[in-house]
C-alpha atoms as a PDB file:
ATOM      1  CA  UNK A   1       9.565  85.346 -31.025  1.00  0.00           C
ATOM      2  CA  UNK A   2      12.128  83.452 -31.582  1.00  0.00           C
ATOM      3  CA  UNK A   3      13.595  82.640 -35.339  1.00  0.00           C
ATOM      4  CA  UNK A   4      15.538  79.124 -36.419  1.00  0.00           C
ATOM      5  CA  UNK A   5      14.581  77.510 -33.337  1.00  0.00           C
ATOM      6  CA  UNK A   6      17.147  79.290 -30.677  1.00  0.00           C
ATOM      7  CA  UNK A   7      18.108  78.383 -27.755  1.00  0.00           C
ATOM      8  CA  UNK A   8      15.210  77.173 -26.489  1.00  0.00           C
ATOM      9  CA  UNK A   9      13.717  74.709 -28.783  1.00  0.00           C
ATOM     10  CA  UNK A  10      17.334  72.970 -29.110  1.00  0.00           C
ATOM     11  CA  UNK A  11      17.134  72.524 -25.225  1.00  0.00           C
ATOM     12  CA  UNK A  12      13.898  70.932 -25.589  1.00  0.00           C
ATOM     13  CA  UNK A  13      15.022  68.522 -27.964  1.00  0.00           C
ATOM     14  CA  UNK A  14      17.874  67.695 -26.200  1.00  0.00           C
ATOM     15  CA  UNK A  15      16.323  67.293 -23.280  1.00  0.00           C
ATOM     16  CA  UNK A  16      13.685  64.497 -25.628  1.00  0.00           C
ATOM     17  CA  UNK A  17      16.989  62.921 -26.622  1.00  0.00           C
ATOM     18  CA  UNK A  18      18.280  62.010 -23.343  1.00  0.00           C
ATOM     19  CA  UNK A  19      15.116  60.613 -22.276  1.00  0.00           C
ATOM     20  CA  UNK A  20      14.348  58.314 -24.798  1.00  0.00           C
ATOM     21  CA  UNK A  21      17.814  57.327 -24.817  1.00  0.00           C
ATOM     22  CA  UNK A  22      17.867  56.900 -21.040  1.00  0.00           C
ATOM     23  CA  UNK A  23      14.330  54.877 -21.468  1.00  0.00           C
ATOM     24  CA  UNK A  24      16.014  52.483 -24.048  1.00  0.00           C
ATOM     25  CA  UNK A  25      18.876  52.242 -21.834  1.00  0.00           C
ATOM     26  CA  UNK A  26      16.624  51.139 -18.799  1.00  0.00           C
ATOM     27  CA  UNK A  27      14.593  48.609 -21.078  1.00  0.00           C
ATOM     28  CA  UNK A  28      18.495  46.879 -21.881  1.00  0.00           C
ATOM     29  CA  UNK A  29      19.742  46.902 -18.245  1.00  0.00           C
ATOM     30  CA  UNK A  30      16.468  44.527 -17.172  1.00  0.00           C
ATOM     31  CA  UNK A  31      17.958  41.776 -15.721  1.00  0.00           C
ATOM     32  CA  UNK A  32      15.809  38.500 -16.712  1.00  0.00           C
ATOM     33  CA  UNK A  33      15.442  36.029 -13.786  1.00  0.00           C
ATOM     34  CA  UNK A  34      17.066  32.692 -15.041  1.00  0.00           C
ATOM     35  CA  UNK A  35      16.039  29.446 -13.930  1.00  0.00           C
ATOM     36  CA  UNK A  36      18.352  26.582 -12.883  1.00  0.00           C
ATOM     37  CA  UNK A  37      17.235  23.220 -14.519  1.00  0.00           C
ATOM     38  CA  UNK A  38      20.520  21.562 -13.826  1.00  0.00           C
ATOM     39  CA  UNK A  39      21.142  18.800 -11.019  1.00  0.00           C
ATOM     40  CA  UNK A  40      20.737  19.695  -6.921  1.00  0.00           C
ATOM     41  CA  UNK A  41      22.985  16.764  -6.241  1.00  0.00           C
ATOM     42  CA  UNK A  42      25.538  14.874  -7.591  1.00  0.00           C
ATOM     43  CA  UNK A  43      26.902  11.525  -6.473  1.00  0.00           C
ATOM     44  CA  UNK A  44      29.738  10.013  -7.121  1.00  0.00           C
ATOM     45  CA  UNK A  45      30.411   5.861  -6.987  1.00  0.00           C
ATOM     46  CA  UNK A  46      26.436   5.177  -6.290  1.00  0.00           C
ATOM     47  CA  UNK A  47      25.330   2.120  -4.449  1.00  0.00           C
ATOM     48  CA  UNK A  48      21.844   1.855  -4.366  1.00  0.00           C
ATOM     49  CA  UNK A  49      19.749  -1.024  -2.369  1.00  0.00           C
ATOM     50  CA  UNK A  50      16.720  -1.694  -2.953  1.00  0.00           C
ATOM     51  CA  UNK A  51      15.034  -4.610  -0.342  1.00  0.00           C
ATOM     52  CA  UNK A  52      11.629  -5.858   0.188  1.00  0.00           C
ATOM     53  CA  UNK A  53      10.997  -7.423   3.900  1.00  0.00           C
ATOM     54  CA  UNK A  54      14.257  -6.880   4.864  1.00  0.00           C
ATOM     55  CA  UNK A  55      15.529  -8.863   1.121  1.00  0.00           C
ATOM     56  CA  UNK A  56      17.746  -7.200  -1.257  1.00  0.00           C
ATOM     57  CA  UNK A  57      15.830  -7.071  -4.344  1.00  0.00           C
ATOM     58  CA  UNK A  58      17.944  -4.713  -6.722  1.00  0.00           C
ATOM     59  CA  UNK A  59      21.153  -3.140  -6.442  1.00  0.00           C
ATOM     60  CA  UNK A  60      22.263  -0.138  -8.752  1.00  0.00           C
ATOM     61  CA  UNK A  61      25.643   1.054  -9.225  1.00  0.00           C
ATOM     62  CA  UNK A  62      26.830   3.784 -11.319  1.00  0.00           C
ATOM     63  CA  UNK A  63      30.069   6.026 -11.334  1.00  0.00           C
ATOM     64  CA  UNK A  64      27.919   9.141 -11.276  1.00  0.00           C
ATOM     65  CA  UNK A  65      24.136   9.920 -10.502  1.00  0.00           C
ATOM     66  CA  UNK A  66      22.279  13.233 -10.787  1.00  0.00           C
ATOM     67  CA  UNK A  67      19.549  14.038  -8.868  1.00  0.00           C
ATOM     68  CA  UNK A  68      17.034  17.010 -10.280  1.00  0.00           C
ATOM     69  CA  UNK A  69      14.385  18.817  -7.929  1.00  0.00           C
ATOM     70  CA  UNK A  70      11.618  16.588  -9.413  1.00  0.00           C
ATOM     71  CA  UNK A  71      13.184  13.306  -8.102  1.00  0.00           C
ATOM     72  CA  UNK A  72      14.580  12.388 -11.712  1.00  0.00           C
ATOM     73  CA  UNK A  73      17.985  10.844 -11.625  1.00  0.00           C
ATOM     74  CA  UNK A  74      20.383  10.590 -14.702  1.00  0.00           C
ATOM     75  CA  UNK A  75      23.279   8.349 -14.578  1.00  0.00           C
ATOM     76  CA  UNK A  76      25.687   9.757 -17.401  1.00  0.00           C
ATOM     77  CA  UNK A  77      28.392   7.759 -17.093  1.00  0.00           C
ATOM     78  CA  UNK A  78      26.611   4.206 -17.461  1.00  0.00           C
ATOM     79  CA  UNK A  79      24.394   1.823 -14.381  1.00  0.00           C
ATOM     80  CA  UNK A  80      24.684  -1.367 -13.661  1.00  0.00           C
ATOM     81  CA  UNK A  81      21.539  -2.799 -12.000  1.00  0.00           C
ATOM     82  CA  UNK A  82      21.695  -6.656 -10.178  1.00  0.00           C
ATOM     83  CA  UNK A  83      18.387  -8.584  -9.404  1.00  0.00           C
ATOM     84  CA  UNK A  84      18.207 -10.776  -6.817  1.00  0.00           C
ATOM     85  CA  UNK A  85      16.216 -13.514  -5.767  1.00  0.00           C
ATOM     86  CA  UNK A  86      15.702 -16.722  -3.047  1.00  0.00           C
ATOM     87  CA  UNK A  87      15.842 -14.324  -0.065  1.00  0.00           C
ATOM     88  CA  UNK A  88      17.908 -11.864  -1.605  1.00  0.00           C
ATOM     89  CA  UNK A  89      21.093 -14.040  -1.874  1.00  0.00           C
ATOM     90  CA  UNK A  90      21.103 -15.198  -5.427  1.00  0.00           C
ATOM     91  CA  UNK A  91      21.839 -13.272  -7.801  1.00  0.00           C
ATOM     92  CA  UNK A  92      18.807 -13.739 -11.081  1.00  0.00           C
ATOM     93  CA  UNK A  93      19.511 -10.970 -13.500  1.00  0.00           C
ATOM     94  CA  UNK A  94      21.757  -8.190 -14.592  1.00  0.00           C
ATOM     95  CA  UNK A  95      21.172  -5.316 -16.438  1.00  0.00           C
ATOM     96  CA  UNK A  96      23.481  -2.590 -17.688  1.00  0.00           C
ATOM     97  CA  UNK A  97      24.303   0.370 -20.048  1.00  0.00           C
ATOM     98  CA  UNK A  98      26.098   3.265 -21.023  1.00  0.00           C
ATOM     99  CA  UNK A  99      23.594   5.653 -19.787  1.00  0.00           C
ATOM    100  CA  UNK A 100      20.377   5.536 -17.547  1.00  0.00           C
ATOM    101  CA  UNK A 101      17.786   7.737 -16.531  1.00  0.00           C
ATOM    102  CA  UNK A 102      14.947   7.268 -13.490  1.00  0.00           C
ATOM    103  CA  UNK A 103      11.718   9.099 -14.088  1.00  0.00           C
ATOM    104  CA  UNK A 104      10.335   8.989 -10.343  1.00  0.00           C
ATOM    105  CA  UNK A 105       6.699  10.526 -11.261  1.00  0.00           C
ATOM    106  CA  UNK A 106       6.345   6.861 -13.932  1.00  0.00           C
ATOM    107  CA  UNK A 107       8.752   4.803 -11.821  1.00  0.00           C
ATOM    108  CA  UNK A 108      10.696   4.257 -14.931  1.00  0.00           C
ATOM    109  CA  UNK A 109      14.453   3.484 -15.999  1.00  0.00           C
ATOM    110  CA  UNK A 110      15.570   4.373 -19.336  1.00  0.00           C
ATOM    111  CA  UNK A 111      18.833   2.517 -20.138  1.00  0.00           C
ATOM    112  CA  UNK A 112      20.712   3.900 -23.522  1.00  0.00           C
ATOM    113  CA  UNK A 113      24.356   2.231 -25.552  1.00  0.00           C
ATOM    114  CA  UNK A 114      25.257  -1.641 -25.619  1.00  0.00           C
ATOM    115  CA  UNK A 115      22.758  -2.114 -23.231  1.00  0.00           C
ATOM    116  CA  UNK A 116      23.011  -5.774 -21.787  1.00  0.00           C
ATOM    117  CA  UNK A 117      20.488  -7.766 -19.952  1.00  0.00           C
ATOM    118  CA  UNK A 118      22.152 -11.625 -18.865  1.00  0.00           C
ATOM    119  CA  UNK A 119      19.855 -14.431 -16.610  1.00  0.00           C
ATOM    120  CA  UNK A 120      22.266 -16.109 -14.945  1.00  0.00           C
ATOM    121  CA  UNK A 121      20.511 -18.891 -14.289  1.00  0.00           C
ATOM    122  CA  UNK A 122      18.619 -19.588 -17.689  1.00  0.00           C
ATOM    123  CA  UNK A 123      22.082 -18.554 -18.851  1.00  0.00           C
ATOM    124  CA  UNK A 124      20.502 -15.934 -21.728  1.00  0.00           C
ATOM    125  CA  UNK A 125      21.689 -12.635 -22.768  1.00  0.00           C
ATOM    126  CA  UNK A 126      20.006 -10.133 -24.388  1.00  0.00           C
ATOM    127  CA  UNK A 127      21.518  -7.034 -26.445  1.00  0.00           C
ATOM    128  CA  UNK A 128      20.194  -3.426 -27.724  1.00  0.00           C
ATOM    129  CA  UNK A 129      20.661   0.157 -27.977  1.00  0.00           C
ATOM    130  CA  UNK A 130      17.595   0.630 -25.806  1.00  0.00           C
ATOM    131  CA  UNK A 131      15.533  -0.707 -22.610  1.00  0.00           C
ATOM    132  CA  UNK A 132      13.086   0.470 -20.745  1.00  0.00           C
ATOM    133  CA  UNK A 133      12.727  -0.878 -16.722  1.00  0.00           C
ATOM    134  CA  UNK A 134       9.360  -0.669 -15.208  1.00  0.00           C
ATOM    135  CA  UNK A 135       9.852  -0.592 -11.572  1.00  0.00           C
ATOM    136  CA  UNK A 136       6.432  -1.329 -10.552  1.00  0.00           C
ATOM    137  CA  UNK A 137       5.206  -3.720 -12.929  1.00  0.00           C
ATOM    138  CA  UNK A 138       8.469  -5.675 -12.909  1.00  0.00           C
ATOM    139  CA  UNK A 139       8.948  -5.646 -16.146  1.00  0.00           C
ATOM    140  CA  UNK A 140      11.416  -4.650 -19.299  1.00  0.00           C
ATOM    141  CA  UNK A 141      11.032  -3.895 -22.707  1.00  0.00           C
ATOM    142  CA  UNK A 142      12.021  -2.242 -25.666  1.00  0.00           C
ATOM    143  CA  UNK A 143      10.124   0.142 -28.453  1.00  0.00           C
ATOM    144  CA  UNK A 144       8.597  -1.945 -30.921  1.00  0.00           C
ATOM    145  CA  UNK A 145      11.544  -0.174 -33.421  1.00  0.00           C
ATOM    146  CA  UNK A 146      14.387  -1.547 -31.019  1.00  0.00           C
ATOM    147  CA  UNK A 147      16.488  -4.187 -32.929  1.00  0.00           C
ATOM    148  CA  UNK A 148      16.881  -6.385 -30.000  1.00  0.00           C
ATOM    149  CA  UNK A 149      19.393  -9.762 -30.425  1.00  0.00           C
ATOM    150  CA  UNK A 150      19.238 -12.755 -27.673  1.00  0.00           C
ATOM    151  CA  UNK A 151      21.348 -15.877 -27.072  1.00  0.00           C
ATOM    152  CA  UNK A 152      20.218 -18.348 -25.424  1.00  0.00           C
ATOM    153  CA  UNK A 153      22.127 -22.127 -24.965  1.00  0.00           C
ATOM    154  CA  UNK A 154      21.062 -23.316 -28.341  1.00  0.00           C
ATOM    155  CA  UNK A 155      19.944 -20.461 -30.530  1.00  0.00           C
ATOM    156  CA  UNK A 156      20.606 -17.049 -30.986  1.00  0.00           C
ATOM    157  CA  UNK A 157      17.343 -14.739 -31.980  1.00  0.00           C
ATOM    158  CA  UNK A 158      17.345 -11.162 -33.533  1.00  0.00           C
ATOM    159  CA  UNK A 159      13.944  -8.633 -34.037  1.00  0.00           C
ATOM    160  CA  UNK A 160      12.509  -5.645 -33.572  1.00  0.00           C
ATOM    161  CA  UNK A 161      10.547  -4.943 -30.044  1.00  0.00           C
ATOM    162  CA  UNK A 162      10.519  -7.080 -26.601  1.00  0.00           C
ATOM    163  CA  UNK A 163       9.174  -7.554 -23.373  1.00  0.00           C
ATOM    164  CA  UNK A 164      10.081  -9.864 -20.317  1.00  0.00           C
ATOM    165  CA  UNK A 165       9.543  -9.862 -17.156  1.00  0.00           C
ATOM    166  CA  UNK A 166      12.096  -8.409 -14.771  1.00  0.00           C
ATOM    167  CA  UNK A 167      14.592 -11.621 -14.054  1.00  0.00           C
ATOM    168  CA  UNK A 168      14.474 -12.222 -17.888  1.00  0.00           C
ATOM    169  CA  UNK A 169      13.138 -15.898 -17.613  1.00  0.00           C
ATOM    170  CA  UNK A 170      10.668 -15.131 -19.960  1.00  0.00           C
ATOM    171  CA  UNK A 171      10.682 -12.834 -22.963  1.00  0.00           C
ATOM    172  CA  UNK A 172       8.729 -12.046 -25.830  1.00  0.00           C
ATOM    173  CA  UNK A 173      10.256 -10.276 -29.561  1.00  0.00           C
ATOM    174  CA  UNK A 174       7.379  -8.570 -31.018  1.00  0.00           C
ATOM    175  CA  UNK A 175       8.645  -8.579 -34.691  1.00  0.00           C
ATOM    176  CA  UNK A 176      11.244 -11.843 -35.074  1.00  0.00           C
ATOM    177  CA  UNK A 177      13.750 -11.442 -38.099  1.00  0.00           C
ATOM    178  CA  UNK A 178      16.073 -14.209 -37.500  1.00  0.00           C
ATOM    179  CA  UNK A 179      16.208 -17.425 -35.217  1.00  0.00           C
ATOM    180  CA  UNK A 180      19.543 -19.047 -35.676  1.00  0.00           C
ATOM    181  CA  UNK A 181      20.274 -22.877 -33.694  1.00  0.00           C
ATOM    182  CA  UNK A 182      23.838 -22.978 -32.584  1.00  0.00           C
ATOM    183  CA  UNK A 183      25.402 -26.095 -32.442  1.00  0.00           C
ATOM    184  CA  UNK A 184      26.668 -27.913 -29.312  1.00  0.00           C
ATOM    185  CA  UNK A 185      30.086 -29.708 -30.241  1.00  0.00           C
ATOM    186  CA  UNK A 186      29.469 -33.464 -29.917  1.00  0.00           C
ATOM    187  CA  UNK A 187      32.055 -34.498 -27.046  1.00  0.00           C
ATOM    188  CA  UNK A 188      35.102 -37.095 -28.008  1.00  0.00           C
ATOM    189  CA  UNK A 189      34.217 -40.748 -27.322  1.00  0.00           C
ATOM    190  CA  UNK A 190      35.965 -41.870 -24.413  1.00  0.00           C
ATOM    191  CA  UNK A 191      39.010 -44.062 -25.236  1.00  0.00           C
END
């Protein structure tokens, strides 16, 4: 028999030792699989055309698009989007931002900072932090919580929430705060 555990007993715990410390060290060398979210592509100086029946429709430019494995796009460093009409020659409506972001599974633009919508024609411009662009209902809008502020010729209206259609001829502000009538300077009579 052996007495005060011997030789033995102090190999046998030694030997217990090294295994669970070789088990813990296993269980901390497991190498977890990481998943890239990040962009597949990126583009630099984007020009984007988008025609109908052989008539450009929209054109997007941006300094920088990403494009994710979903289809998403982000444009980081700002977009600048044209629409066109009368056979794709005139130019109706222009729409821009800081930042802008295509969600290809709702068909939807998010456009973020001093974003800027302008009818050339109707000559109004419309300002916000926030726009939404609904590719295939043709239409823009804000969230009802979006101060929005547009000028038109003779006035200049402020409120929270709009919608228009996509060439920005006609609009709507959910929640008006303010309609203010600027006035036209009365031309010199004629000597």
């Amino acid at each position: 028999m052996l007495r005060n555990g011997g030789p033995l007993v102090s190999g046998l715990i030694a030997l217990v030792v090294f295994a669970l410390g070789s088990c813990q060290k296993k269980e901390e060398g497991v190498v977890k699989k990481v998943v890239y979210t990040g962009p597949t592509v990126e583009t630099n100086n984007v020009l984007t055309l988008i025609s109908d029946s052989a008539k450009l429709q929209i054109r997007l430019k941006s300094p920088l698009e990403q494009t994710f494995e979903n289809g998403n796009q982000i444009y980081p460093k700002g977009m600048v989007v044209t629409f066109y009409g009368e056979g794709g020659t005139k130019v109706v409506n222009t729409l821009s931002g800081k930042y802008g972001k295509f969600e290809k599974a709702k068909n939807l633009y998010t456009v973020r900072g001093d974003v800027r919508v302008s009818n050339e024609e109707k000559q109004q411009k419309m300002n916000s932090e926030e726009l939404y662009f609904d590719k295939t209902k043709a239409l823009i809008y804000t969230d009802s919580a979006t101060f929005v502020r547009v000028e038109t010729p003779t006035e200049v209206l402020t409120g929270y929430g709009l919608t228009a259609n996509q060439d920005f001829s006609r609009y709507r502000i959910k929640r008006p705060t303010g309609v203010f009538t600027v006035d036209q300077p009365t031309p010199a009579p004629a000597k």
